[in-house]
N, C-alpha and C. Protein backbone atom coordinates (compact mmCIF):
# COMPACT_ATOMS: atom_id res chain seq x y z
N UNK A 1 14.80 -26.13 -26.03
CA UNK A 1 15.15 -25.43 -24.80
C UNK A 1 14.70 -23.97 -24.87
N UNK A 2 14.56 -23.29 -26.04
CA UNK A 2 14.45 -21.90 -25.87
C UNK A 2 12.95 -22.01 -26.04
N UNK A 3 12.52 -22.50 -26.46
CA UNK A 3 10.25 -22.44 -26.17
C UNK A 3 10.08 -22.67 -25.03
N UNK A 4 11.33 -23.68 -24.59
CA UNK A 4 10.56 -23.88 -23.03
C UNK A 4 10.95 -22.38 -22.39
N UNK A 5 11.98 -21.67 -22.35
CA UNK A 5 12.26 -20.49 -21.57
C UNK A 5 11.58 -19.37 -22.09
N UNK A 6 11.07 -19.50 -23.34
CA UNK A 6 9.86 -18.33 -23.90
C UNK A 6 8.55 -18.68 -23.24
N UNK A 7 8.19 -19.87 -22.58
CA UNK A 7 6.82 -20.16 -22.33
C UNK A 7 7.16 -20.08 -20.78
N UNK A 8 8.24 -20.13 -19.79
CA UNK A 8 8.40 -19.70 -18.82
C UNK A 8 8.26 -18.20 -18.51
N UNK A 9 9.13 -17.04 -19.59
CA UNK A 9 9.01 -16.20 -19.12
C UNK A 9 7.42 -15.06 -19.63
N UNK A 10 6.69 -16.13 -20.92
CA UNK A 10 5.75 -15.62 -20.84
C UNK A 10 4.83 -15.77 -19.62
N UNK A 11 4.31 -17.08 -18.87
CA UNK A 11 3.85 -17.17 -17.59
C UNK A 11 4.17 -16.11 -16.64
N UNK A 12 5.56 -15.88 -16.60
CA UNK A 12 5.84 -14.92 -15.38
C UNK A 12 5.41 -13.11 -15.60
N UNK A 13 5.38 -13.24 -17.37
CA UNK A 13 4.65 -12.28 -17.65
C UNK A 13 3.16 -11.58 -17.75
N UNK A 14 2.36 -13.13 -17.36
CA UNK A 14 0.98 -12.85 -16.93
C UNK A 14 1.01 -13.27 -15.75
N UNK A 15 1.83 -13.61 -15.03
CA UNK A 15 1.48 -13.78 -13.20
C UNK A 15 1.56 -12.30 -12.67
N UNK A 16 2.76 -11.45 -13.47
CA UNK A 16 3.06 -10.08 -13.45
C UNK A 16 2.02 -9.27 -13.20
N UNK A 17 1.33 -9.05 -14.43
CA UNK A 17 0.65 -8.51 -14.90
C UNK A 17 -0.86 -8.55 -14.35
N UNK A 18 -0.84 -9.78 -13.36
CA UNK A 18 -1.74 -10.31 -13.07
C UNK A 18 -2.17 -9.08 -11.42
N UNK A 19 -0.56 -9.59 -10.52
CA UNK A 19 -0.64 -8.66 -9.75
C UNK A 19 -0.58 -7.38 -9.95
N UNK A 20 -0.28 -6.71 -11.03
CA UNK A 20 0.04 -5.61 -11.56
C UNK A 20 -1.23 -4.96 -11.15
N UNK A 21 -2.24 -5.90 -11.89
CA UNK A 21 -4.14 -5.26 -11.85
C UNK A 21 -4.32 -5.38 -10.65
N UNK A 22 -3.85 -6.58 -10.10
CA UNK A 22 -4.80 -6.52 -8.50
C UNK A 22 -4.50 -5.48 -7.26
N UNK A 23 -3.27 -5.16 -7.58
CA UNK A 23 -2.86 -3.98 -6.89
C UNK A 23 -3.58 -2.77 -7.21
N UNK A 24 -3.26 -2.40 -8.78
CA UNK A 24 -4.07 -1.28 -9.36
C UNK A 24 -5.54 -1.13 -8.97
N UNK A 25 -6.35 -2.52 -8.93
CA UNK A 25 -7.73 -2.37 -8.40
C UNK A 25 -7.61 -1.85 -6.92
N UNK A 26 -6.91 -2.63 -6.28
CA UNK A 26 -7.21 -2.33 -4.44
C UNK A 26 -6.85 -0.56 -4.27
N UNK A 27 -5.59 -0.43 -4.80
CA UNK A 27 -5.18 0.83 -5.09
C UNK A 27 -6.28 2.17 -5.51
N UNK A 28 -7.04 1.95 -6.14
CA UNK A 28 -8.46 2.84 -7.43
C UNK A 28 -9.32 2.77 -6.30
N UNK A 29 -9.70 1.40 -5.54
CA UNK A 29 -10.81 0.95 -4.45
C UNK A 29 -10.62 2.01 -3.56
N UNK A 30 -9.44 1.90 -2.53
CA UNK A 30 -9.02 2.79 -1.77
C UNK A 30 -9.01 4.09 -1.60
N UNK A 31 -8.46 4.41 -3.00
CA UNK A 31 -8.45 5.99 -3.14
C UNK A 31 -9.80 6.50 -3.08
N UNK A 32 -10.93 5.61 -3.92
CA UNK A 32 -12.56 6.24 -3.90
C UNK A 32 -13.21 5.77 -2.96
N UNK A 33 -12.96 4.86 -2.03
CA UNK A 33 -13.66 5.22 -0.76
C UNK A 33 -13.09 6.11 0.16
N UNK A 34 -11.90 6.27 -0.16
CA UNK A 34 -11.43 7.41 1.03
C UNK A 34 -11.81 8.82 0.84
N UNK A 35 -11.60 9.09 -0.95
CA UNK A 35 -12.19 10.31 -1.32
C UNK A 35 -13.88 10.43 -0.96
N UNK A 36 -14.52 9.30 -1.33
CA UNK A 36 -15.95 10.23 -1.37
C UNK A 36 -16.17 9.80 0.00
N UNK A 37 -15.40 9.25 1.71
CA UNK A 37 -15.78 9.67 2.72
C UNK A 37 -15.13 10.69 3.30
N UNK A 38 -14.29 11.32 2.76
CA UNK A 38 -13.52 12.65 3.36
C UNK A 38 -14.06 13.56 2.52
N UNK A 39 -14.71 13.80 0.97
CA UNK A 39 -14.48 14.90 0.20
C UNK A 39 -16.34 15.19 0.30
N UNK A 40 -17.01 14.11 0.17
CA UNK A 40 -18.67 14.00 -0.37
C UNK A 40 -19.46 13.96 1.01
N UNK A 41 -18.72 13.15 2.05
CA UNK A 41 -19.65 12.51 3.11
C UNK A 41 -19.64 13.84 4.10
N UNK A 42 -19.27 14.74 4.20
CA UNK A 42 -19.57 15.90 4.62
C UNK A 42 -21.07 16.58 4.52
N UNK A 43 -20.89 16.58 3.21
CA UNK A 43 -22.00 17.26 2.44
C UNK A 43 -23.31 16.49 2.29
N UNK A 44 -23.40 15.17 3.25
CA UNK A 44 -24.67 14.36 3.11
C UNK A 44 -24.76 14.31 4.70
N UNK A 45 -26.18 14.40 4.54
CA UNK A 45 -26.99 14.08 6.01
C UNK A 45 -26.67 13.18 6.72
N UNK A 46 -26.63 13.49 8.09
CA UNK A 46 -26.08 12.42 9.30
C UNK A 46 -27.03 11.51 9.30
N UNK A 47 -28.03 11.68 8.90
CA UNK A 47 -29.20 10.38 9.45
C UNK A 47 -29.52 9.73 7.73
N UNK A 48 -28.22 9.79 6.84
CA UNK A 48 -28.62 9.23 5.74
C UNK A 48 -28.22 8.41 5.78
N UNK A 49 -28.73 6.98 5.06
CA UNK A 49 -28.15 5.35 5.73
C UNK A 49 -26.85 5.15 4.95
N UNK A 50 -26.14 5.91 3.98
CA UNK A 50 -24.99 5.78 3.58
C UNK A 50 -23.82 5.93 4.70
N UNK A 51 -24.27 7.15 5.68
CA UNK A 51 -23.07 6.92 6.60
C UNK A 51 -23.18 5.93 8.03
N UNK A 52 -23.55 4.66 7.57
CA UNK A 52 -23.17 3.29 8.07
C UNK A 52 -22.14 2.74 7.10
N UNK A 53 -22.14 2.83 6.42
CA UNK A 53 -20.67 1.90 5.77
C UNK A 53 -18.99 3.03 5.85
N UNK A 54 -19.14 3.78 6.80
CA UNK A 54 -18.06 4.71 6.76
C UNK A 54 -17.60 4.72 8.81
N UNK A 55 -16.67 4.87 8.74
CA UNK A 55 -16.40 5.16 10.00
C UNK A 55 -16.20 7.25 10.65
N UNK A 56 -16.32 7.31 11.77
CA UNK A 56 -16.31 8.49 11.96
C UNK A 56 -15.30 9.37 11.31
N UNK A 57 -15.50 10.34 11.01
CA UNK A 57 -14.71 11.44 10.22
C UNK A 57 -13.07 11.44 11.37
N UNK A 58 -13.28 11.18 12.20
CA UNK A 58 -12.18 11.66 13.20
C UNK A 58 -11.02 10.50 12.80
N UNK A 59 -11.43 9.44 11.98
CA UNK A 59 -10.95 8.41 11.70
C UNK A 59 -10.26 8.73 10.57
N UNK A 60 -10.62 10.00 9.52
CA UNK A 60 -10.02 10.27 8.42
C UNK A 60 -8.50 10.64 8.30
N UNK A 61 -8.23 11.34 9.42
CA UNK A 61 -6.81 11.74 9.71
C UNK A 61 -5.95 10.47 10.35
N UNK A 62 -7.27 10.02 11.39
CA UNK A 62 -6.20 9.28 12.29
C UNK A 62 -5.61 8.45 11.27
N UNK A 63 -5.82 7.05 11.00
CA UNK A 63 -5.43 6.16 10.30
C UNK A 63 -4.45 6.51 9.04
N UNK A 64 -4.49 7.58 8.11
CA UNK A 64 -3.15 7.76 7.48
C UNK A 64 -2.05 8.62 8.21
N UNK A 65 -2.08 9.06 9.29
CA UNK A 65 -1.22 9.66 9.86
C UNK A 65 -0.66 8.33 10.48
N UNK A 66 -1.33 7.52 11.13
CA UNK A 66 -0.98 6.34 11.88
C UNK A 66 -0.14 5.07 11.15
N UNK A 67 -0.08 4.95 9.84
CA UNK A 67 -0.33 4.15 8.48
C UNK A 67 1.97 5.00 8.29
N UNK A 68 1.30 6.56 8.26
CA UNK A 68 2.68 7.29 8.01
C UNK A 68 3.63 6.72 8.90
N UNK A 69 3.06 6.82 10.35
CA UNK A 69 4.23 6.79 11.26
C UNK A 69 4.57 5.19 11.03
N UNK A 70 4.39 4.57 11.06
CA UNK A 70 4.34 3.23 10.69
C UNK A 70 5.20 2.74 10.12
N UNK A 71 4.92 3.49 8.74
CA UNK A 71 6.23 3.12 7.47
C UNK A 71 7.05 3.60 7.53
N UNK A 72 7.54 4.74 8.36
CA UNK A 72 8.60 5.49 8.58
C UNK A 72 9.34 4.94 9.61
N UNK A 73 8.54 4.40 10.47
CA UNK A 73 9.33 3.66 11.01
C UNK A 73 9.98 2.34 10.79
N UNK A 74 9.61 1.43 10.26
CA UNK A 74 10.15 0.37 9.49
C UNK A 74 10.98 0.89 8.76
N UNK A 75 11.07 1.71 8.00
CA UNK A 75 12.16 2.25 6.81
C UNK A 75 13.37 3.03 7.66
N UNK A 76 13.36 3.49 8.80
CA UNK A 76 14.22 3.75 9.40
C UNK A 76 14.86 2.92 10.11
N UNK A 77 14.07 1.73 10.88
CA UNK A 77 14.48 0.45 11.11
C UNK A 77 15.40 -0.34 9.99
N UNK A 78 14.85 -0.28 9.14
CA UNK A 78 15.66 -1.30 7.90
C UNK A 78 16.88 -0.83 7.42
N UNK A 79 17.08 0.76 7.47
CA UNK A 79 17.87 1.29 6.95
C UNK A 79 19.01 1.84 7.97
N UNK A 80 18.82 1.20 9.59
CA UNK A 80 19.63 1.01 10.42
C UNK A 80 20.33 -0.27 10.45
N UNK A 81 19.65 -0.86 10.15
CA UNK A 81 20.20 -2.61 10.27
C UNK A 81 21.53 -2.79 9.09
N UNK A 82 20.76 -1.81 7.84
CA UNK A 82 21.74 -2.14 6.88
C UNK A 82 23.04 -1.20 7.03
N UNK A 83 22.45 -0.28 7.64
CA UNK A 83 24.12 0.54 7.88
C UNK A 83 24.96 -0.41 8.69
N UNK A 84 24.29 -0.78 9.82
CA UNK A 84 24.86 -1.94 11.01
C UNK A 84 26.20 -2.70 10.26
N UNK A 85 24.67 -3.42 8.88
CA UNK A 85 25.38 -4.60 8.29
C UNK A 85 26.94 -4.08 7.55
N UNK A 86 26.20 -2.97 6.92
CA UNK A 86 27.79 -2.67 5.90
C UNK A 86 28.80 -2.35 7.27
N UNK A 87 28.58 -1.57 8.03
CA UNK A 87 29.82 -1.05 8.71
C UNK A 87 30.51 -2.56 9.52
N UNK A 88 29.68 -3.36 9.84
CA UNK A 88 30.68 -4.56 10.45
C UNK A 88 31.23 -4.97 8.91
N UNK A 89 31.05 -4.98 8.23
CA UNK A 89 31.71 -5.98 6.81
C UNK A 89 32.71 -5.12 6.70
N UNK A 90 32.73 -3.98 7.15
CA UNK A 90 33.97 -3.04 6.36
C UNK A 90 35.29 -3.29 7.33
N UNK A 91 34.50 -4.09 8.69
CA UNK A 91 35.81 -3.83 9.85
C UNK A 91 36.26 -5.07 9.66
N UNK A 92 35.83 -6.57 9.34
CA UNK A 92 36.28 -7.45 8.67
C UNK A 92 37.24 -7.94 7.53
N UNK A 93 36.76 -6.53 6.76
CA UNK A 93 37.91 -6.64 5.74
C UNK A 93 38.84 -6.06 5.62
């Protein structure tokens, strides 16, 4: 019984680990295309064929400002529901 629960929680320790990287990659991905089209793509020519794989600069702000309001709102959402939840449980008991 205990190999089998050592060979369970080793599995869950490379499924872990597994997403651990794939996050970390998308995460590394993200950050360096966003950096070298906000920090580099300035400094290169408009008619250079690199800025086809980038969207307009005006896009640099929009989308993490848009991304912000977003999560702030869900997290204020969620964290209404749960006040909701505790305060009816408290009038119950």
């Amino acid at each position: 019984m205990h190999s089998l629960i050592c060979t369970i929680s080793a599995q869950m320790e490379l499924g872990d680990k597994a997403v651990g990287f794939i996050l970390t990659l998308t995460s590394l991905s993200i950050f360096t295309y966003y950096t070298f089209w906000v920090i580099i793509l300035p400094f290169v020519d408009s008619d250079h064929f690199v800025h086809k794989y980038f969207l307009p600069q005006e896009y640099a702000i929009l989308i993490p400002v848009l991304a912000g309001v977003i999560l702030l709102s869900f997290l204020s959402v969620f964290m209404g529901l749960v006040m909701l939840k505790s305060k009816k449980k408290k009038k119950t008991t």
